[in-house]
N, C-alpha and C. Protein backbone atom coordinates (compact mmCIF):
# COMPACT_ATOMS: atom_id res chain seq x y z
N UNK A 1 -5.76 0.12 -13.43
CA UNK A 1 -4.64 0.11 -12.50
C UNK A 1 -3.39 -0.34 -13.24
N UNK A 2 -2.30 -0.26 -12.73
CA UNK A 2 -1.22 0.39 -13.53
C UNK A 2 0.33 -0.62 -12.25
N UNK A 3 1.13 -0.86 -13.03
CA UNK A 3 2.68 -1.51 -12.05
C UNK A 3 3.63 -1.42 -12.58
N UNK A 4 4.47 -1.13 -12.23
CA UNK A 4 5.61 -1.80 -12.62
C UNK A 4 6.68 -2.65 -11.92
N UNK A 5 7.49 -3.74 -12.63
CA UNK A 5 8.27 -4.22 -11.67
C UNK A 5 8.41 -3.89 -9.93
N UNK A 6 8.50 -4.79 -9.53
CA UNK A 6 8.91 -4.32 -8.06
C UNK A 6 8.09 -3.22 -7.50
N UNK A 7 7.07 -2.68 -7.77
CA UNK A 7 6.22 -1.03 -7.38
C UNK A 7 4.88 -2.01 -7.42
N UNK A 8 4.30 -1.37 -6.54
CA UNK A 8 2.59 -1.53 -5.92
C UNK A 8 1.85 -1.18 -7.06
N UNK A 9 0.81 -1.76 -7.31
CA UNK A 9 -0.36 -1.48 -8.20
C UNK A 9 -0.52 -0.18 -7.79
N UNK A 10 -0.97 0.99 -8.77
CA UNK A 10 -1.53 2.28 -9.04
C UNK A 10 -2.77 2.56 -9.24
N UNK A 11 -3.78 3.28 -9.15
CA UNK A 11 -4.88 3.75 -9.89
C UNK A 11 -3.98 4.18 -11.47
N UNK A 12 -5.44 4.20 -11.93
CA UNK A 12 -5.22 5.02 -13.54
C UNK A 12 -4.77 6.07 -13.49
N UNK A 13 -5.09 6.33 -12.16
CA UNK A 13 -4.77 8.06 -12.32
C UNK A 13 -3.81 8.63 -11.90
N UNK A 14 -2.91 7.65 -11.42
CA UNK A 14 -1.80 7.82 -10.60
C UNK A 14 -1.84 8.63 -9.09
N UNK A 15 -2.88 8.57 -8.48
CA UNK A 15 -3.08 9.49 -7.69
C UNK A 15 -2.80 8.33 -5.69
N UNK A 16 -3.07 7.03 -6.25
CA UNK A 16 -2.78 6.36 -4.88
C UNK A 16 -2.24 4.60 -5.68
N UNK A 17 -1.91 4.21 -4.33
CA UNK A 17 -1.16 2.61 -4.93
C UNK A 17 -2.18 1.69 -3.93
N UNK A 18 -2.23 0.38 -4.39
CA UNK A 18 -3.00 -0.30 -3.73
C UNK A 18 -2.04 -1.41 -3.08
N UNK A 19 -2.13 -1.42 -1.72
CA UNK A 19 -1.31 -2.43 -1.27
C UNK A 19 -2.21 -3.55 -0.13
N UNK A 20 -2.66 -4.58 0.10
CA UNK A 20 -2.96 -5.35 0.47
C UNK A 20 -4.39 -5.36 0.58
N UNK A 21 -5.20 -4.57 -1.15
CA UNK A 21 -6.07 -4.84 -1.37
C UNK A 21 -6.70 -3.32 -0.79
N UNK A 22 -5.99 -2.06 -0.01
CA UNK A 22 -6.51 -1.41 0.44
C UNK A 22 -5.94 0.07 -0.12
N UNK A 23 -6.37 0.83 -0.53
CA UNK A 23 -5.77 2.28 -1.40
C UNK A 23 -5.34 3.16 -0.32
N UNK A 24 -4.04 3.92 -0.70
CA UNK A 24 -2.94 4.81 -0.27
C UNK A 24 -2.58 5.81 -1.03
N UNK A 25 -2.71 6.72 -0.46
CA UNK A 25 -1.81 8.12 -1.20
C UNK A 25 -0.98 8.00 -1.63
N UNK A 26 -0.73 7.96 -2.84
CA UNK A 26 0.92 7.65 -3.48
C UNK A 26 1.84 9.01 -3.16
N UNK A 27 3.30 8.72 -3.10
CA UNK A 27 4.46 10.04 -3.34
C UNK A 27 3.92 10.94 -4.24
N UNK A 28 4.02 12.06 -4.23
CA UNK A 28 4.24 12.83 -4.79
C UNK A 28 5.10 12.12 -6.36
N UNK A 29 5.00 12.24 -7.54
CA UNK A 29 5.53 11.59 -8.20
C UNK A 29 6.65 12.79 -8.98
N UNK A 30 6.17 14.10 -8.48
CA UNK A 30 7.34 15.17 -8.78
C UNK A 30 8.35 15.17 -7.54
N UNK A 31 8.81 14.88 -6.67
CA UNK A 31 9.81 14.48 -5.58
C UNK A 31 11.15 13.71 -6.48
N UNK A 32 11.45 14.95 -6.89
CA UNK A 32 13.29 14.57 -6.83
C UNK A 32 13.97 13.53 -6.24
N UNK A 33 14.15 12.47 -7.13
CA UNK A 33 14.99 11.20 -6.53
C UNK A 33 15.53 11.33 -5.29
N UNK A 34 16.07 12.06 -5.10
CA UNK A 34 16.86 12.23 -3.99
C UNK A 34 16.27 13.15 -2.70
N UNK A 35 15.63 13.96 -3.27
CA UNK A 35 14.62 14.68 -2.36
C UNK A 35 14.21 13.47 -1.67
N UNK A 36 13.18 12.55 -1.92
CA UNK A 36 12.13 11.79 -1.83
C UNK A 36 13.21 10.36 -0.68
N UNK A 37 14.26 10.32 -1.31
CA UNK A 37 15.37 9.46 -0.21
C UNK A 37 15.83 9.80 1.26
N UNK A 38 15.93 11.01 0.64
CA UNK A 38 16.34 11.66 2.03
C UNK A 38 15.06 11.57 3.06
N UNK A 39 13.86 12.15 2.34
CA UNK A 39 12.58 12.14 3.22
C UNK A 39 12.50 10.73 3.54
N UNK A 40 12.71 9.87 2.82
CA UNK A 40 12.32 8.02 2.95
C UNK A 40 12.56 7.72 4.34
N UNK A 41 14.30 8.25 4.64
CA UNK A 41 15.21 8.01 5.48
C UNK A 41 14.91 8.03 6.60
N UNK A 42 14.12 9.43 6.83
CA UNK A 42 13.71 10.55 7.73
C UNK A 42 12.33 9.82 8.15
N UNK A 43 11.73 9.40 7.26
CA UNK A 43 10.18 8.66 7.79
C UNK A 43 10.90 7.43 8.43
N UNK A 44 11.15 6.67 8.25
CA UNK A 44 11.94 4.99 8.47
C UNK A 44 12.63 5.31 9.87
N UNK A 45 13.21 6.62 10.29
CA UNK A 45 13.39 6.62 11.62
C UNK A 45 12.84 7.11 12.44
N UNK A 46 11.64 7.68 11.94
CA UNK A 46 10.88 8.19 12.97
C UNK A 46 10.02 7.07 13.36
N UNK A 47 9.63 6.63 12.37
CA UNK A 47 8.68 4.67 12.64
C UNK A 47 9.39 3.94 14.12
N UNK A 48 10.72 3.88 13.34
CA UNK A 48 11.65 3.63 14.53
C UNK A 48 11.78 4.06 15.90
N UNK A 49 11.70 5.37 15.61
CA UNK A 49 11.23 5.78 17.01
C UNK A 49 10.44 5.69 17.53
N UNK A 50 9.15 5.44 16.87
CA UNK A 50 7.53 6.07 17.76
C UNK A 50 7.72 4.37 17.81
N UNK A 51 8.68 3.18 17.70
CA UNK A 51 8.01 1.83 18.02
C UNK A 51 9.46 1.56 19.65
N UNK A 52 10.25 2.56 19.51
CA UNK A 52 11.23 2.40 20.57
C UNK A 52 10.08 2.91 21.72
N UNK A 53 10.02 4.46 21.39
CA UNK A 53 9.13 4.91 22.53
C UNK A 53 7.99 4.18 22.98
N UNK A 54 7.25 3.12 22.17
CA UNK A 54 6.12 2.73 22.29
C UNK A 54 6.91 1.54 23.53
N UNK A 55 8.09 0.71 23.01
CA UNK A 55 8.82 -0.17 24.38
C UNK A 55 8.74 0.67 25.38
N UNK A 56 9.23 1.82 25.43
CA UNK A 56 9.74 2.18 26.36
C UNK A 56 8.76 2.86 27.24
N UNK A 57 7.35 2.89 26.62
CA UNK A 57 6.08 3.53 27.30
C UNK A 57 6.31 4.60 27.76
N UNK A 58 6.86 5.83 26.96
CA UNK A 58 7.36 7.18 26.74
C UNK A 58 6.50 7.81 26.01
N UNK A 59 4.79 8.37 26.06
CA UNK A 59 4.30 8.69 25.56
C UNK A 59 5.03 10.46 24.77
N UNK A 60 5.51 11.03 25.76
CA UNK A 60 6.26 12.17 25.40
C UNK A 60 7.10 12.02 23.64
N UNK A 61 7.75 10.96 24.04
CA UNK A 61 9.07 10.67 23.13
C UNK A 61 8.30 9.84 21.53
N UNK A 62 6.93 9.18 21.94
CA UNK A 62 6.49 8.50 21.10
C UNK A 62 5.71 9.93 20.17
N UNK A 63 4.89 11.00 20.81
CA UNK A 63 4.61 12.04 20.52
C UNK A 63 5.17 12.82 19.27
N UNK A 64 6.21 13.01 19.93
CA UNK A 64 7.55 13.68 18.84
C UNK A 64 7.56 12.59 17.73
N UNK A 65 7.66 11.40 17.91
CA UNK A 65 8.46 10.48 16.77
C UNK A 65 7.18 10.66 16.00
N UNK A 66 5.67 10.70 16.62
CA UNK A 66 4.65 10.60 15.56
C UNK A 66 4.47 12.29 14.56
N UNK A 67 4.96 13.17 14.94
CA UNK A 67 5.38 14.62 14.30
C UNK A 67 5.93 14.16 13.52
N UNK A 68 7.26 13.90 13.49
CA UNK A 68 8.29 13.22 12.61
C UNK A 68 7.98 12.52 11.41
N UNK A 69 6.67 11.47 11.57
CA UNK A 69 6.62 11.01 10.25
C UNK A 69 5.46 11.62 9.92
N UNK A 70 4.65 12.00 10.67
CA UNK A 70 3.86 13.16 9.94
C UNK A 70 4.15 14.45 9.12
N UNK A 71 5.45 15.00 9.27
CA UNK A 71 6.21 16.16 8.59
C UNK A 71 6.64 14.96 7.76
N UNK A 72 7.26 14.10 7.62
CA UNK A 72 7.52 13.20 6.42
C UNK A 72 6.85 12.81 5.50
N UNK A 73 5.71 12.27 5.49
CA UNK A 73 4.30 11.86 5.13
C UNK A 73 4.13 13.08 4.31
N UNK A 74 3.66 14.32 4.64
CA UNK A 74 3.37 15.34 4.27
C UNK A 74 4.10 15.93 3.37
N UNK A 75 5.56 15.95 3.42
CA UNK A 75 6.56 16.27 2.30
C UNK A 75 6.63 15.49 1.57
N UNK A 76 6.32 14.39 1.87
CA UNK A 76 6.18 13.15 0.31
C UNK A 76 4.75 14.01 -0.26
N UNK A 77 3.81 13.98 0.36
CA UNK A 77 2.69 14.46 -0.34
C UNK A 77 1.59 12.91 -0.16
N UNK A 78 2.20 12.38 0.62
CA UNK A 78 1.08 11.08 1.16
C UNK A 78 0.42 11.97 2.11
N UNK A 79 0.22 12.69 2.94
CA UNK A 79 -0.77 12.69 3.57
C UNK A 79 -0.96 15.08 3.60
N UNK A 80 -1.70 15.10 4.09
CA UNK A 80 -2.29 16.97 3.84
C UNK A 80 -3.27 17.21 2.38
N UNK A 81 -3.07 18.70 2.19
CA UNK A 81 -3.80 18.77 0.91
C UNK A 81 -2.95 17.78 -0.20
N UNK A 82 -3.89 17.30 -1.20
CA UNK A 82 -3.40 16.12 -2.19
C UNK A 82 -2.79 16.89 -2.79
N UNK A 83 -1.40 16.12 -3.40
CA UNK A 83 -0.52 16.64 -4.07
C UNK A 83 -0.88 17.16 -5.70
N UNK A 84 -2.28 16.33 -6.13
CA UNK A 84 -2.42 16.70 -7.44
C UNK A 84 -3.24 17.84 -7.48
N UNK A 85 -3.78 18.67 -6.07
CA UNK A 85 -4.40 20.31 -6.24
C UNK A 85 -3.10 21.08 -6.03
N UNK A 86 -2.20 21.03 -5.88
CA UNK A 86 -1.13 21.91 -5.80
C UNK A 86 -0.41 22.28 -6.81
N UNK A 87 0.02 23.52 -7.19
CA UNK A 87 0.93 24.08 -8.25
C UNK A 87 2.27 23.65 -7.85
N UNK A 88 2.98 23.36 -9.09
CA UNK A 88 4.48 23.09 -9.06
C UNK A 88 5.46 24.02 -7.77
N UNK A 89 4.89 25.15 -7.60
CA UNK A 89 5.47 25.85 -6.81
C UNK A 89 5.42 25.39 -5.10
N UNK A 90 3.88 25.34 -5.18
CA UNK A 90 3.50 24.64 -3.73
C UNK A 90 4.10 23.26 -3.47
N UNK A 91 3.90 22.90 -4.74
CA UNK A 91 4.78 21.27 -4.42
C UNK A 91 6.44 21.22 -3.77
N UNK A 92 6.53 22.06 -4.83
CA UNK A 92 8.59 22.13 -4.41
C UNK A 92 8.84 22.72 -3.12
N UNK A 93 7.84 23.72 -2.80
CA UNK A 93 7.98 24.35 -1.18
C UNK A 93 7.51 23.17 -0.43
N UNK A 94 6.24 22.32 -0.39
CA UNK A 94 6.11 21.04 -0.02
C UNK A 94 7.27 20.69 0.77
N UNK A 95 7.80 19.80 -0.43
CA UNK A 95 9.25 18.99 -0.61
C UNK A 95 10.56 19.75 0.81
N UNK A 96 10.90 21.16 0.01
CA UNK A 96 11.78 21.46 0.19
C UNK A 96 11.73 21.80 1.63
N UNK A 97 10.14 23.07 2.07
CA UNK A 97 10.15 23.05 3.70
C UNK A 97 10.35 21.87 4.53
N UNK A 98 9.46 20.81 4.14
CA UNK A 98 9.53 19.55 5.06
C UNK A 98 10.97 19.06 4.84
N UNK A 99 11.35 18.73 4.26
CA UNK A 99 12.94 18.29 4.34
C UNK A 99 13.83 19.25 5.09
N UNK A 100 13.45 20.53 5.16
CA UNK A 100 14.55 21.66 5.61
C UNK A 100 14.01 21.06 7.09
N UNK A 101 12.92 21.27 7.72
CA UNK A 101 12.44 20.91 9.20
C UNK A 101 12.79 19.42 9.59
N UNK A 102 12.97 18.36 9.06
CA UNK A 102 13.22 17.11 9.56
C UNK A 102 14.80 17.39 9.03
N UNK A 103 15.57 18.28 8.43
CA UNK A 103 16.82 17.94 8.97
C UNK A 103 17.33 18.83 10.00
N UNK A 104 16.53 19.55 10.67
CA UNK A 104 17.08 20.95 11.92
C UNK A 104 16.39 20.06 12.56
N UNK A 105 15.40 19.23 13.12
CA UNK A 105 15.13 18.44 14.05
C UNK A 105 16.24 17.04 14.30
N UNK A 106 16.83 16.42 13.53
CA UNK A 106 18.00 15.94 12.97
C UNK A 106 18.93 16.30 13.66
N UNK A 107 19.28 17.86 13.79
CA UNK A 107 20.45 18.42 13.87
C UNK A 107 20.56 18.68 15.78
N UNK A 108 19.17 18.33 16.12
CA UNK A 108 19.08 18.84 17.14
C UNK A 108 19.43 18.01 18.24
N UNK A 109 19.38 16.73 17.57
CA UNK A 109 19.41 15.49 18.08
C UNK A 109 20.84 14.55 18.22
């Protein structure tokens, strides 16, 4: 296992991070700095949401917010097929579809 400053312990293989003793799908580690921010952004408010809706006992609204970080999740490459069976190509469509859909849901809003 593997760290650096400020970053979660790794497998060797770089394939997940270990955080409170329990293993996680790491990012995609080909996600464009900025790609990967924007998606950050996009997950962090959907959390936000699905914990507003959860006050507000809006199963409808909590619904949607859980899509939201699931299309996020998925464009990082934390959660669907693992990012390390995918070709560079599949990856960047990855990235690029899910970011194109969480910002027209964005837009809608």
């Amino acid at each position: 296992m593997t760290s650096k400053p400020g970053r979660p312990v790794t497998t060797v293989d770089g394939h997940h991070v270990i955080i409170g003793g329990r293993r996680w799908r790491a990012t995609d580690p080909s996600v464009p700095d900025a790609v990967g921010a924007r998606l950050r952004v996009h997950l962090m408010a959907a959390r936000r949401a699905v914990a507003a809706a959860r006050r507000a006992r809006d199963p409808q609204a909590e619904a949607a917010a859980r899509t939201r970080v699931q299309g996020a999740k998925e464009a990082l490459g934390e959660r669907g097929r693992p990012w390390w069976e995918q070709s560079a190509d599949e990856r960047r469509a990855r990235w690029s579809d899910g970011l194109a859909a969480l910002d027209a849901l964005e837009d809608l809003s």
